[in-house]
C-alpha atoms as a PDB file:
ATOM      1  CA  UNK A   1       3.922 -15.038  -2.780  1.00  0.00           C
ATOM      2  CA  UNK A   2       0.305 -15.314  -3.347  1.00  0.00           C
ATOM      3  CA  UNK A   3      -1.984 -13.010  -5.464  1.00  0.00           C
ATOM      4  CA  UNK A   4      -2.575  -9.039  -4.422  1.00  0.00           C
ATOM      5  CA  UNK A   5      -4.151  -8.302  -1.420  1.00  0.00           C
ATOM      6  CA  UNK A   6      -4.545  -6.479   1.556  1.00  0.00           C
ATOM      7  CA  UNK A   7      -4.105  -7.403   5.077  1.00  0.00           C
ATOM      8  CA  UNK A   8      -5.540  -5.234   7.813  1.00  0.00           C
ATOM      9  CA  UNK A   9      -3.031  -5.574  10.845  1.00  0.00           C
ATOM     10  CA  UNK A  10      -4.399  -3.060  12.901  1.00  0.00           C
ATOM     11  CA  UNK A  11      -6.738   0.027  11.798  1.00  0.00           C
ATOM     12  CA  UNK A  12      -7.321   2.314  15.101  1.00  0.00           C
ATOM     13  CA  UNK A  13      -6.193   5.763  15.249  1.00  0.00           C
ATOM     14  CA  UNK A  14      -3.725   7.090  17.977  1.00  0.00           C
ATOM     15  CA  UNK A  15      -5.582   4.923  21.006  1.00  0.00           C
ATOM     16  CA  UNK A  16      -5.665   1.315  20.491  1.00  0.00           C
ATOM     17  CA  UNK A  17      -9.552  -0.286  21.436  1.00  0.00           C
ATOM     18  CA  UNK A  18     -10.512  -3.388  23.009  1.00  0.00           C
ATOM     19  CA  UNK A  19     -10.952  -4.585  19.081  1.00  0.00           C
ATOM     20  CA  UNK A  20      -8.589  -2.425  16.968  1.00  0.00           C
ATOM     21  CA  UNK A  21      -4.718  -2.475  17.423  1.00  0.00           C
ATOM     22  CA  UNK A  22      -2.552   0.853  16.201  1.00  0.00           C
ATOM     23  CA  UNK A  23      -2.615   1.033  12.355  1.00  0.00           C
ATOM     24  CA  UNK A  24      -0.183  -1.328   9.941  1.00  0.00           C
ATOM     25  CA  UNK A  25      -1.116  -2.535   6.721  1.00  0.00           C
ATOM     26  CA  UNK A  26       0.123  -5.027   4.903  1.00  0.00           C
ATOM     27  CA  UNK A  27       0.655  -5.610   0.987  1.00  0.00           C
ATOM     28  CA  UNK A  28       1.564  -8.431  -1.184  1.00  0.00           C
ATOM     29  CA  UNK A  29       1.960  -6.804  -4.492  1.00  0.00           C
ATOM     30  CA  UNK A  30       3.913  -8.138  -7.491  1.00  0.00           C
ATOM     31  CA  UNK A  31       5.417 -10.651  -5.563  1.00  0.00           C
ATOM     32  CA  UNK A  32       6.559  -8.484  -2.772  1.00  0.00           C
ATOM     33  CA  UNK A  33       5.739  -8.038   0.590  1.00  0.00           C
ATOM     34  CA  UNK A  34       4.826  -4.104   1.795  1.00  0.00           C
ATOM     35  CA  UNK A  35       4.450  -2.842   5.173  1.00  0.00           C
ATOM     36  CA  UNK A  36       3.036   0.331   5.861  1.00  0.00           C
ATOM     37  CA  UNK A  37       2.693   2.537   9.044  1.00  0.00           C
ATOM     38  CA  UNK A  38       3.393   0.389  11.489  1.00  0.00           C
ATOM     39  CA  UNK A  39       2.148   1.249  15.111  1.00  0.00           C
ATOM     40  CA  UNK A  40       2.435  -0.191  18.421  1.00  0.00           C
ATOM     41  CA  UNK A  41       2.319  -3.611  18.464  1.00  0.00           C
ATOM     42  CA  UNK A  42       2.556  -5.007  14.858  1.00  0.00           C
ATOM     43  CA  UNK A  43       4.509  -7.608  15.330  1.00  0.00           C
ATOM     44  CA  UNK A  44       2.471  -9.683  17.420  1.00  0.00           C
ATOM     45  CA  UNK A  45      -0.596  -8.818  15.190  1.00  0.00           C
ATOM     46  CA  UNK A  46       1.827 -10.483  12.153  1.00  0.00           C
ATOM     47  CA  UNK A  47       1.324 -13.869  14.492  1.00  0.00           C
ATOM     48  CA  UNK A  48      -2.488 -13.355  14.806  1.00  0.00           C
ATOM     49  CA  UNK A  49      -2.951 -12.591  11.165  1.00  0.00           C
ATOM     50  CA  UNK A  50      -1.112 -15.789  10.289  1.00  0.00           C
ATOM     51  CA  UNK A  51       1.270 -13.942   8.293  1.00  0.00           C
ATOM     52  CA  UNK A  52       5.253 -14.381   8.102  1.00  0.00           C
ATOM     53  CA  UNK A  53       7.498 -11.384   8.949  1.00  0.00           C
ATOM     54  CA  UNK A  54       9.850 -12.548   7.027  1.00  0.00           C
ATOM     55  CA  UNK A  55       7.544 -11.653   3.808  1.00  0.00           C
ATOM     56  CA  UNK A  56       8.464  -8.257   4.311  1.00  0.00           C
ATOM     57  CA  UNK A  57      10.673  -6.368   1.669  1.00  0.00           C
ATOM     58  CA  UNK A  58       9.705  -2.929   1.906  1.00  0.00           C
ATOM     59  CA  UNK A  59       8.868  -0.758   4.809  1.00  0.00           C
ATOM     60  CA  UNK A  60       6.700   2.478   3.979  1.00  0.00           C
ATOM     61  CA  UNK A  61       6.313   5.451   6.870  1.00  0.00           C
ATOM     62  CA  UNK A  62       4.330   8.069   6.153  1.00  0.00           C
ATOM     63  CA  UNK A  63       5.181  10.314   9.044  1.00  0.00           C
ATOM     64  CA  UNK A  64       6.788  10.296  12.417  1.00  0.00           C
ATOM     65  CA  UNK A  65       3.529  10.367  15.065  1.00  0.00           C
ATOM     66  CA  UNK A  66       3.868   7.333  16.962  1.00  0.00           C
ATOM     67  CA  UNK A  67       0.959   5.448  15.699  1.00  0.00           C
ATOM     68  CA  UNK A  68       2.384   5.341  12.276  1.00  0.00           C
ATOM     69  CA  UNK A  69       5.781   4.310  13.663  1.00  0.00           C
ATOM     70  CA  UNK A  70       6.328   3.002  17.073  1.00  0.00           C
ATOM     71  CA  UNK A  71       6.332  -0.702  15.241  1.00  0.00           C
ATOM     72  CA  UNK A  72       9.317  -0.159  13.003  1.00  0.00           C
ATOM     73  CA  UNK A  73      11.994  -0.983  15.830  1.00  0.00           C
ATOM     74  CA  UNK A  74      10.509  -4.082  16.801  1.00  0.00           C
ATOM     75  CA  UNK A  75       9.705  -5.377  13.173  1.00  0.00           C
ATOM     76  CA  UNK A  76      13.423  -4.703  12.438  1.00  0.00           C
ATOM     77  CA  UNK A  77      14.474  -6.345  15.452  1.00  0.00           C
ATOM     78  CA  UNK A  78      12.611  -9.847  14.774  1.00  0.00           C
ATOM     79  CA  UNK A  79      13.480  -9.187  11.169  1.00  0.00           C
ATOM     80  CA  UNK A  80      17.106  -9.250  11.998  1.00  0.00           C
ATOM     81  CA  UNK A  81      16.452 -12.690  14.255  1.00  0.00           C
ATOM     82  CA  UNK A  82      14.689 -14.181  11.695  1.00  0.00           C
ATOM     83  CA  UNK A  83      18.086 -13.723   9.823  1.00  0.00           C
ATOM     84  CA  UNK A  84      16.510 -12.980   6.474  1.00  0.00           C
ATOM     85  CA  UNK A  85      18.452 -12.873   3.927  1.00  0.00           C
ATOM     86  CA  UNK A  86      16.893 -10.386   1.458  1.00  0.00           C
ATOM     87  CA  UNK A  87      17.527  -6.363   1.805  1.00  0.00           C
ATOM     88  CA  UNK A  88      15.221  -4.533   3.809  1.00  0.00           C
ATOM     89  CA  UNK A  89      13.580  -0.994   2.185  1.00  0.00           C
ATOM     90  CA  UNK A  90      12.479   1.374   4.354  1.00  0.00           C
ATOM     91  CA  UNK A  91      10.900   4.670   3.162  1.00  0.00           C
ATOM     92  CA  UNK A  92       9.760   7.537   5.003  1.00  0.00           C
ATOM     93  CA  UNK A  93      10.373  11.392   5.137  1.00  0.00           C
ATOM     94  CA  UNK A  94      13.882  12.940   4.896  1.00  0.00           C
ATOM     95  CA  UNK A  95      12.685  15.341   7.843  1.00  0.00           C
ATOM     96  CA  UNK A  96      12.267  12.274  10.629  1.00  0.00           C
ATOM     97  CA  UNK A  97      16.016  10.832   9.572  1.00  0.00           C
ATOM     98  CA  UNK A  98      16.562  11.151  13.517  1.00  0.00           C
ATOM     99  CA  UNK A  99      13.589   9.753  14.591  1.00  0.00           C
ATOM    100  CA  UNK A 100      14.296   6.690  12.344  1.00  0.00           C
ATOM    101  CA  UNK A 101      17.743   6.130  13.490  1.00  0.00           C
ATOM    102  CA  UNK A 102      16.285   6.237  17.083  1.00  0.00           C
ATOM    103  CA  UNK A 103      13.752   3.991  16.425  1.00  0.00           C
ATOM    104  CA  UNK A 104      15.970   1.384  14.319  1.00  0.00           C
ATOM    105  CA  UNK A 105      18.868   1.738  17.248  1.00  0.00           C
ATOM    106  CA  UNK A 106      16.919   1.911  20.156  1.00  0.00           C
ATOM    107  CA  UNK A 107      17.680  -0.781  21.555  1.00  0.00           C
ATOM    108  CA  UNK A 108      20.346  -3.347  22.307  1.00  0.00           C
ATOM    109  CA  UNK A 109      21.129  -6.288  19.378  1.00  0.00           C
ATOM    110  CA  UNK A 110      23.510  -8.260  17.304  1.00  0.00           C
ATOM    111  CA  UNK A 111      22.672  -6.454  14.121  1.00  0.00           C
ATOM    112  CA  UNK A 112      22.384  -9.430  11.028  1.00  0.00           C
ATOM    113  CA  UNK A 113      20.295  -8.055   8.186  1.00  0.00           C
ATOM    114  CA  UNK A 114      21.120  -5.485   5.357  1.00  0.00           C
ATOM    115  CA  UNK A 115      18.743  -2.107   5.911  1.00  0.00           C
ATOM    116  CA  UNK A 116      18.346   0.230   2.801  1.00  0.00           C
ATOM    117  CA  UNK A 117      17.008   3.504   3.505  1.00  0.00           C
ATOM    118  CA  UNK A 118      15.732   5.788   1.847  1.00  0.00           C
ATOM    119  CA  UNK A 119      14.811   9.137   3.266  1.00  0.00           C
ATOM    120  CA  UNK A 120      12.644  11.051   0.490  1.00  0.00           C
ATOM    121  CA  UNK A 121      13.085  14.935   0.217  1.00  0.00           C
ATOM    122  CA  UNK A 122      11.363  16.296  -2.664  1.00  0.00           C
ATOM    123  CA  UNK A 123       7.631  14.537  -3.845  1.00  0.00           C
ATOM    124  CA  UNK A 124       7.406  12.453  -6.898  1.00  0.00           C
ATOM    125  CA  UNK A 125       9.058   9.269  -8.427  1.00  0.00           C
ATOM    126  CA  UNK A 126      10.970   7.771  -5.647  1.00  0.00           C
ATOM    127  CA  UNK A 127      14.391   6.034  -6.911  1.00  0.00           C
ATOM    128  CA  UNK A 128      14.468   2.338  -6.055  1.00  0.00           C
ATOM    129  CA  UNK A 129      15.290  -0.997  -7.117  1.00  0.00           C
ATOM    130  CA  UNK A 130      12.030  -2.255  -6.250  1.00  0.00           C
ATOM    131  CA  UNK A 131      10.264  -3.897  -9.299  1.00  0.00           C
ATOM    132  CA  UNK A 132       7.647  -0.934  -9.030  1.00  0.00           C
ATOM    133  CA  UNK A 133       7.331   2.114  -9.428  1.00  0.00           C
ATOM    134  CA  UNK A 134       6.951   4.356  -6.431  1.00  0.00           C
ATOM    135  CA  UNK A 135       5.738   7.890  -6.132  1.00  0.00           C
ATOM    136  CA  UNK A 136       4.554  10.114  -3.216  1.00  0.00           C
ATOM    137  CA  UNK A 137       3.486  13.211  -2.672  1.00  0.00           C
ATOM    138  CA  UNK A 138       2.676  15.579   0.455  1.00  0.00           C
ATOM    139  CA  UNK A 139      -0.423  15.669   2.173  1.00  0.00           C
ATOM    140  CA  UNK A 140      -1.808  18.033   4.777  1.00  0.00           C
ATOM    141  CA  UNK A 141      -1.388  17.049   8.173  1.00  0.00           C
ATOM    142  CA  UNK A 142       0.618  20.284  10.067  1.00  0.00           C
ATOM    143  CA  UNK A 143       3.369  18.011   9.537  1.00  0.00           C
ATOM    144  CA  UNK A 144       5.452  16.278   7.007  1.00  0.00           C
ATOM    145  CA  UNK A 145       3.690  13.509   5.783  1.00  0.00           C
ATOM    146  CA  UNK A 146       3.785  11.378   2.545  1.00  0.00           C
ATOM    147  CA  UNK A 147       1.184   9.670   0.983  1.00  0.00           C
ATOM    148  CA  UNK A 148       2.682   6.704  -1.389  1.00  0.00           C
ATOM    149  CA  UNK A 149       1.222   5.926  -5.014  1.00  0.00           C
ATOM    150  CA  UNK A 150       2.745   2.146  -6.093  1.00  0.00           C
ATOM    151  CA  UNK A 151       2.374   0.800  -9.680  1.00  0.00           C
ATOM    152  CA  UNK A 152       3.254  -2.433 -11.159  1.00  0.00           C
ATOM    153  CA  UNK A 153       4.636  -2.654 -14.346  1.00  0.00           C
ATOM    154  CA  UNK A 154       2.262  -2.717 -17.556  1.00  0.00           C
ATOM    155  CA  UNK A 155       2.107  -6.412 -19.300  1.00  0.00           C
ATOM    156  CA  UNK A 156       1.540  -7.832 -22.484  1.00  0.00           C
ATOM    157  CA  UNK A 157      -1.070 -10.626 -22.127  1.00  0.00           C
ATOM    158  CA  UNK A 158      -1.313 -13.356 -24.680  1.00  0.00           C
ATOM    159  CA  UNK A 159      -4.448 -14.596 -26.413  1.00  0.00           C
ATOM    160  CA  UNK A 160      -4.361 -18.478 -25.471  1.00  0.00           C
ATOM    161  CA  UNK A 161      -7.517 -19.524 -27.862  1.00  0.00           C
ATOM    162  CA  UNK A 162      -5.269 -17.355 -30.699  1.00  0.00           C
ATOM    163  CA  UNK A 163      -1.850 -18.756 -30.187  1.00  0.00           C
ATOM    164  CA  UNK A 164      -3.329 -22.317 -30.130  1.00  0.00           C
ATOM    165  CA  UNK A 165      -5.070 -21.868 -33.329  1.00  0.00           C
ATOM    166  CA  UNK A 166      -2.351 -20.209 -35.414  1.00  0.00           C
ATOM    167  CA  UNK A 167       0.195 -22.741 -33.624  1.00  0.00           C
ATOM    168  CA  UNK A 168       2.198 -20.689 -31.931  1.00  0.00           C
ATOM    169  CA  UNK A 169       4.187 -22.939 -29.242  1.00  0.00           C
ATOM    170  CA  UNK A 170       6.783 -23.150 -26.870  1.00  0.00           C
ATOM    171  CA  UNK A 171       9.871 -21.009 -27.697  1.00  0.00           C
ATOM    172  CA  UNK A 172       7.503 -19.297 -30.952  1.00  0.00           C
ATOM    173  CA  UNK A 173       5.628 -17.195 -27.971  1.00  0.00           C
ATOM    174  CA  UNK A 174       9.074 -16.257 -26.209  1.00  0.00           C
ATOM    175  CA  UNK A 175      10.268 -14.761 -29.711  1.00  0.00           C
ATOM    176  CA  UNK A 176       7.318 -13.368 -30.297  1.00  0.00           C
ATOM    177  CA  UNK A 177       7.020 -11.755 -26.995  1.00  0.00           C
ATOM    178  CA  UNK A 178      10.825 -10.446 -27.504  1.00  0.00           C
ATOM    179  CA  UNK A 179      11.076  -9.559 -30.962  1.00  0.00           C
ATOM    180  CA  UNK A 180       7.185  -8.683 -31.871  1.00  0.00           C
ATOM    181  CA  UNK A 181       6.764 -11.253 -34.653  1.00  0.00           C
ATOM    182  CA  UNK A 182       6.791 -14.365 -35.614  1.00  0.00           C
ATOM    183  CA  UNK A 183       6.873 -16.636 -38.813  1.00  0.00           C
ATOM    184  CA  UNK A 184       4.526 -19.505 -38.799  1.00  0.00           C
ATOM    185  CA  UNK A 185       3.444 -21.539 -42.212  1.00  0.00           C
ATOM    186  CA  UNK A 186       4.941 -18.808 -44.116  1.00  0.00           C
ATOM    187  CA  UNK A 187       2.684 -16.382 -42.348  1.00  0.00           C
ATOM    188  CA  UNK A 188       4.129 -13.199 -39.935  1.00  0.00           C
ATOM    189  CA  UNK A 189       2.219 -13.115 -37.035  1.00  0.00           C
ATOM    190  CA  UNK A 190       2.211 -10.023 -34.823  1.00  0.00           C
ATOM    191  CA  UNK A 191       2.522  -9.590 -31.409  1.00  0.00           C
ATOM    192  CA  UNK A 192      -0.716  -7.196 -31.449  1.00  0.00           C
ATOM    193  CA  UNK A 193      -2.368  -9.422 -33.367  1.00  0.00           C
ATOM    194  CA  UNK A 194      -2.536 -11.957 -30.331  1.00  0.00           C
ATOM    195  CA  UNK A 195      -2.116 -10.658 -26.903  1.00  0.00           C
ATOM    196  CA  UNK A 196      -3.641  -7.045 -25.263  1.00  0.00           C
ATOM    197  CA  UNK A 197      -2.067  -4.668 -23.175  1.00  0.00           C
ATOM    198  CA  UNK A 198      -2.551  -5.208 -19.140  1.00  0.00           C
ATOM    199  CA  UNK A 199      -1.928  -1.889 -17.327  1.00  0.00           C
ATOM    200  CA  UNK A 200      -0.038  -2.281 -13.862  1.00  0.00           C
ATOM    201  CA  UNK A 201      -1.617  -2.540 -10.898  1.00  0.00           C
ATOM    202  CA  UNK A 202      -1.601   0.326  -8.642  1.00  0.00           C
ATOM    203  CA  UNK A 203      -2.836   0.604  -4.800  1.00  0.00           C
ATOM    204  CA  UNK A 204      -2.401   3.841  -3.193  1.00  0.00           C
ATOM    205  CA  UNK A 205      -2.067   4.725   0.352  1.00  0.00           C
ATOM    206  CA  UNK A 206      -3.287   8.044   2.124  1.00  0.00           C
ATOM    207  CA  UNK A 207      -3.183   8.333   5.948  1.00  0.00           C
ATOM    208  CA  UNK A 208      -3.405  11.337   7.834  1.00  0.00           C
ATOM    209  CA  UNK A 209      -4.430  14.483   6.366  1.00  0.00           C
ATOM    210  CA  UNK A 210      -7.277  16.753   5.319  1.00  0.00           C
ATOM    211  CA  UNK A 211      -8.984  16.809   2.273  1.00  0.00           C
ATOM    212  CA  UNK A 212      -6.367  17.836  -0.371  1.00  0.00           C
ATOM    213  CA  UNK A 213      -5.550  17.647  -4.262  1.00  0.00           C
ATOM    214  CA  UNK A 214      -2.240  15.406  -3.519  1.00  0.00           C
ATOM    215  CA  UNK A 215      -4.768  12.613  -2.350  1.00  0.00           C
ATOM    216  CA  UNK A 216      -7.059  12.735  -5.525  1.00  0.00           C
ATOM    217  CA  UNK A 217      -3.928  12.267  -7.637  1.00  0.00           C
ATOM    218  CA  UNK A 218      -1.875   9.615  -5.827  1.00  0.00           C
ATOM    219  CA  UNK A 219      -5.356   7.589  -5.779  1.00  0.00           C
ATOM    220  CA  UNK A 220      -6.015   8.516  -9.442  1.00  0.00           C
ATOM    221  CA  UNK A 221      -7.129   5.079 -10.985  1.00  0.00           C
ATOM    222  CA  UNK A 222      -6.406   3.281  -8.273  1.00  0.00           C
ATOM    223  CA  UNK A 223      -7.453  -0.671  -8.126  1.00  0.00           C
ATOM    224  CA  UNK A 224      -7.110  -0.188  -4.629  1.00  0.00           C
ATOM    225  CA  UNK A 225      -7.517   2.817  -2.542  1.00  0.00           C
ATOM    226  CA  UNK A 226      -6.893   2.504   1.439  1.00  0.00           C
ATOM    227  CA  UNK A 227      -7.629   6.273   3.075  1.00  0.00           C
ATOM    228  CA  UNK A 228      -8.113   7.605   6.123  1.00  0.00           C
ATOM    229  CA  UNK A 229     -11.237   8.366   7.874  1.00  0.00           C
ATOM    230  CA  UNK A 230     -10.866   9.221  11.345  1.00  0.00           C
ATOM    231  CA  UNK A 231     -14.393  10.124  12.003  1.00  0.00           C
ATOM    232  CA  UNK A 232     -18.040  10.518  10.584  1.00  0.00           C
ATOM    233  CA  UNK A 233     -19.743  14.084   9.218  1.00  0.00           C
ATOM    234  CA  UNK A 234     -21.413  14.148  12.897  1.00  0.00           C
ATOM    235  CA  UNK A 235     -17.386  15.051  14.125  1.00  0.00           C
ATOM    236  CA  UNK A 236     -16.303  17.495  10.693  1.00  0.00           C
ATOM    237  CA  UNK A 237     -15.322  19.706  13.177  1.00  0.00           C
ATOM    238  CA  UNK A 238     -12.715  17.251  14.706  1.00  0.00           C
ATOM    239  CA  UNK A 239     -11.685  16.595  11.885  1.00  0.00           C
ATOM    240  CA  UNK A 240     -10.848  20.007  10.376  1.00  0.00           C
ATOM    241  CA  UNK A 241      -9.326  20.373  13.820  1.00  0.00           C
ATOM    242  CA  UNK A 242      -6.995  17.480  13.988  1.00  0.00           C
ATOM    243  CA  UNK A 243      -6.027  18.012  10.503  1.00  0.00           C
ATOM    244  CA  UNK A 244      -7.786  14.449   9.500  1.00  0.00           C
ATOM    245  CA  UNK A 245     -11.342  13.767   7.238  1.00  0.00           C
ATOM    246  CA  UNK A 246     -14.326  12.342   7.213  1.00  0.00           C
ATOM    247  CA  UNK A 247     -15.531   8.519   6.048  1.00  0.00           C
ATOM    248  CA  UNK A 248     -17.609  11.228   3.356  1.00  0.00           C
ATOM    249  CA  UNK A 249     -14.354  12.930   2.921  1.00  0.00           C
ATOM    250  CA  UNK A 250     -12.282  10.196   1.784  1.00  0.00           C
ATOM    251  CA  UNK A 251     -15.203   8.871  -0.249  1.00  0.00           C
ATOM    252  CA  UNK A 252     -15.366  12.027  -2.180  1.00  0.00           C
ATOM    253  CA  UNK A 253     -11.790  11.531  -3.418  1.00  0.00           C
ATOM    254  CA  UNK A 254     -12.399   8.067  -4.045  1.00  0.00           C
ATOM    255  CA  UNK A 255     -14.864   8.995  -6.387  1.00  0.00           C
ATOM    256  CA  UNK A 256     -13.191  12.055  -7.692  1.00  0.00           C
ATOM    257  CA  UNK A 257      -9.962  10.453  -8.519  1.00  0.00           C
ATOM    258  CA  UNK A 258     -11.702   6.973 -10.469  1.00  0.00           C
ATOM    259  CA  UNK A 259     -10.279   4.734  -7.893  1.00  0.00           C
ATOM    260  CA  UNK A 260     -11.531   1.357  -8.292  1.00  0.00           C
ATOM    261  CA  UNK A 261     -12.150   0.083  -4.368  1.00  0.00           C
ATOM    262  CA  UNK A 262     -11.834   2.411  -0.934  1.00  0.00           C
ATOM    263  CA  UNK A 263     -10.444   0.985   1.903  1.00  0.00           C
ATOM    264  CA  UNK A 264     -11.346   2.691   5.081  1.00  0.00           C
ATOM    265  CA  UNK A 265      -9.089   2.958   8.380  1.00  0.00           C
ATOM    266  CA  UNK A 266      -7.689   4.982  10.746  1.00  0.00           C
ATOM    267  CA  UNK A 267     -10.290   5.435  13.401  1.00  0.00           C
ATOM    268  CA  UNK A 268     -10.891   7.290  16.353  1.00  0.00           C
ATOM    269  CA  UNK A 269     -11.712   5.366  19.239  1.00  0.00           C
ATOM    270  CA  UNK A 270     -14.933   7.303  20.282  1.00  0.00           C
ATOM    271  CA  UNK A 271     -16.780   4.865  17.352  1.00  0.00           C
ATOM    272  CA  UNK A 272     -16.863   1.003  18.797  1.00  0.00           C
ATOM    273  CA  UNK A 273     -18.923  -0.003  15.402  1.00  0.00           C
ATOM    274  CA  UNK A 274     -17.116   0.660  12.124  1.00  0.00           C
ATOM    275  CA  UNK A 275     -19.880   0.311   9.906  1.00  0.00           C
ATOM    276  CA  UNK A 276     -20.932   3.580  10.469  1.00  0.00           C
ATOM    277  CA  UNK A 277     -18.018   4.670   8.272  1.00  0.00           C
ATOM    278  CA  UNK A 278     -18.826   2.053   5.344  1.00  0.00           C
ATOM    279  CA  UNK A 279     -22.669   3.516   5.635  1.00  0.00           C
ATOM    280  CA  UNK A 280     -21.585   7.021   5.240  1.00  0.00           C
ATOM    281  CA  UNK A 281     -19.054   6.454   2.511  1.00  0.00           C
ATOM    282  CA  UNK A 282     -21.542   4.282   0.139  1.00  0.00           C
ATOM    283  CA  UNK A 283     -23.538   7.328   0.043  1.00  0.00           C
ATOM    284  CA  UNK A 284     -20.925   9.145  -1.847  1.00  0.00           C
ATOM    285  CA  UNK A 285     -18.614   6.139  -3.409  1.00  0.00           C
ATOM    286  CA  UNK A 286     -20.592   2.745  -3.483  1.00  0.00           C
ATOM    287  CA  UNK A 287     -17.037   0.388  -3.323  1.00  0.00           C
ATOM    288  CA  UNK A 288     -16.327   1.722   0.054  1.00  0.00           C
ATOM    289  CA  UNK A 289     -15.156  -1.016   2.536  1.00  0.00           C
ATOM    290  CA  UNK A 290     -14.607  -0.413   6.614  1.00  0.00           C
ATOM    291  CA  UNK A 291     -11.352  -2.145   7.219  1.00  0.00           C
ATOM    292  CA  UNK A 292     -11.409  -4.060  10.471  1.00  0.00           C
ATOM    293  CA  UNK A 293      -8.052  -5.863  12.287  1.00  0.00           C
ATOM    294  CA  UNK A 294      -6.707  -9.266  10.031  1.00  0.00           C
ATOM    295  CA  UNK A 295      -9.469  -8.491   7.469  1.00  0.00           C
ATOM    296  CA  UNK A 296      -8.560  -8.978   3.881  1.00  0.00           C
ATOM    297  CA  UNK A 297      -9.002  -7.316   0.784  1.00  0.00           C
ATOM    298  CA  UNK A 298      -8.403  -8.905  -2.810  1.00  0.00           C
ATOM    299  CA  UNK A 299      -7.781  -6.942  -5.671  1.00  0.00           C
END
């Protein structure tokens, strides 16, 4: 799997537009493949983004409104006739068990691939084999919705220019990296001596709620931030209605909470030009990006 990114697979709100499909968002972190949210048609988007299903490890639901889930049966389903042979993760609330099972089982087919769930009940780390670490937390949405925090493992990176000079070769750097020394010439070498610490990567991903402290700290540090932002400051009061923010909202917790780059999504269909949210969020947080259907974001 290629390098960390982002793929946009649909970034609309409840109503699909002429431009942007229901929301799903896809991840390739650490060598995985992450799916979050997905709506209404997100399979056939998978085609149009030129990405393979099969890529998909993990399967991340924040809550149980149809735009964040009506795509979960159907990604299962061609999952399953793909035939792949890697376990399938799927996390979402311990409240919407049911409306998982009816969604995985609501239809007719041979079933051929290994599903793990895991229905989360309390906030925090979430126990899983995955080779990251996973945490969530509540957000505010009049319903039970998670917002998920993902962090790669922290590295030790070697200094190539230092190793070459001093010698250090072949399986010297694999004992070095395992015991934190090495002997060369009658010198000890070590390990901090040539290499740095790398902290993990971490995205974070907050959809559907108001302004809240659970957002700031899932996004805290984040090298890449995607957040709602159903509408602009001109609609607050939809937004404090519907229990969703603001493109100045989300920016605002961006800024608050260090992340590195804001991702922008979830919008209503009353706006047919997405920059408007971009504009509005550079005012408050200047890496603020309008996500838009198959775009992509490196980070």
């Amino acid at each position: 799997m290629s390098a960390e990114e982002l793929v946009i697979l649909g970034c609309s709100s409840q109503q699909p537009t002429r431009s942007r499909n229901q929301g799903a968002y896809f991840f390739r972190f650490n060598g995985e493949g992450l799916l979050f949210d997905p709506g209404e048609g997100t399979q056939r988007q998978f085609i149009h983004a030129d990405l393979a299903p099969t890529a998909i490890g993990h399967i991340f639901v924040s809550h149980f409104h149809g735009d964040h889930c009506l795509g979960v049966g159907s990604m299962l389903m061609r999952l399953n006739l793909d035939k792949v042979k890697h376990p399938i993760h799927c996390y979402f609330p311990k409240s919407g068990e049911k409306y998982f099972e009816r969604l995985r089982f609501g239809t007719i087919y041979h079933n051929t691939i290994e599903v793990i769930e895991h229905p989360i009940r309390t906030p925090g780390i979430v126990p899983s084999p995955a080779p990251f670490e996973i945490t969530c937390a509540r957000l505010n949405h009049g319903v039970e919705n998670l917002g998920y925090r993902i962090k790669a493992p922290d590295r030790r990176r070697f200094h190539k220019e230092e190793l070459d000079k001093l010698g250090i070769r072949g399986p010297l750097v694999g004992e070095l990296a395992a015991i934190g020394s090495v002997t060369v010439g009658g010198k000890k070498i070590l390990l901090e001596e040539v290499s740095y610490h790398c902290p993990g990567k971490v995205i974070a991903v907050v959809i559907d709620t108001r302004p809240c402290k659970a957002a700031v700290e899932l996004a805290r540090g984040a090298d890449l931030f995607l957040c709602e932002s159903t509408y602009t400051r001109e609609h607050d009061h939809l937004a404090k209605s519907y229990s969703h923010m603001t493109a100045f909202d989300a920016a605002t917790i961006a800024k608050e909470a260090g992340a590195k780059k804001l991702v922008l999504t979830h919008f209503s269909a009353r706006y047919n030009d997405v920059r408007v949210f971009e504009n509005e969020a550079r005012q408050v947080f200047l890496e603020s990006y309008a996500a838009s259907d198959f775009k992509r974001f490196a980070f």
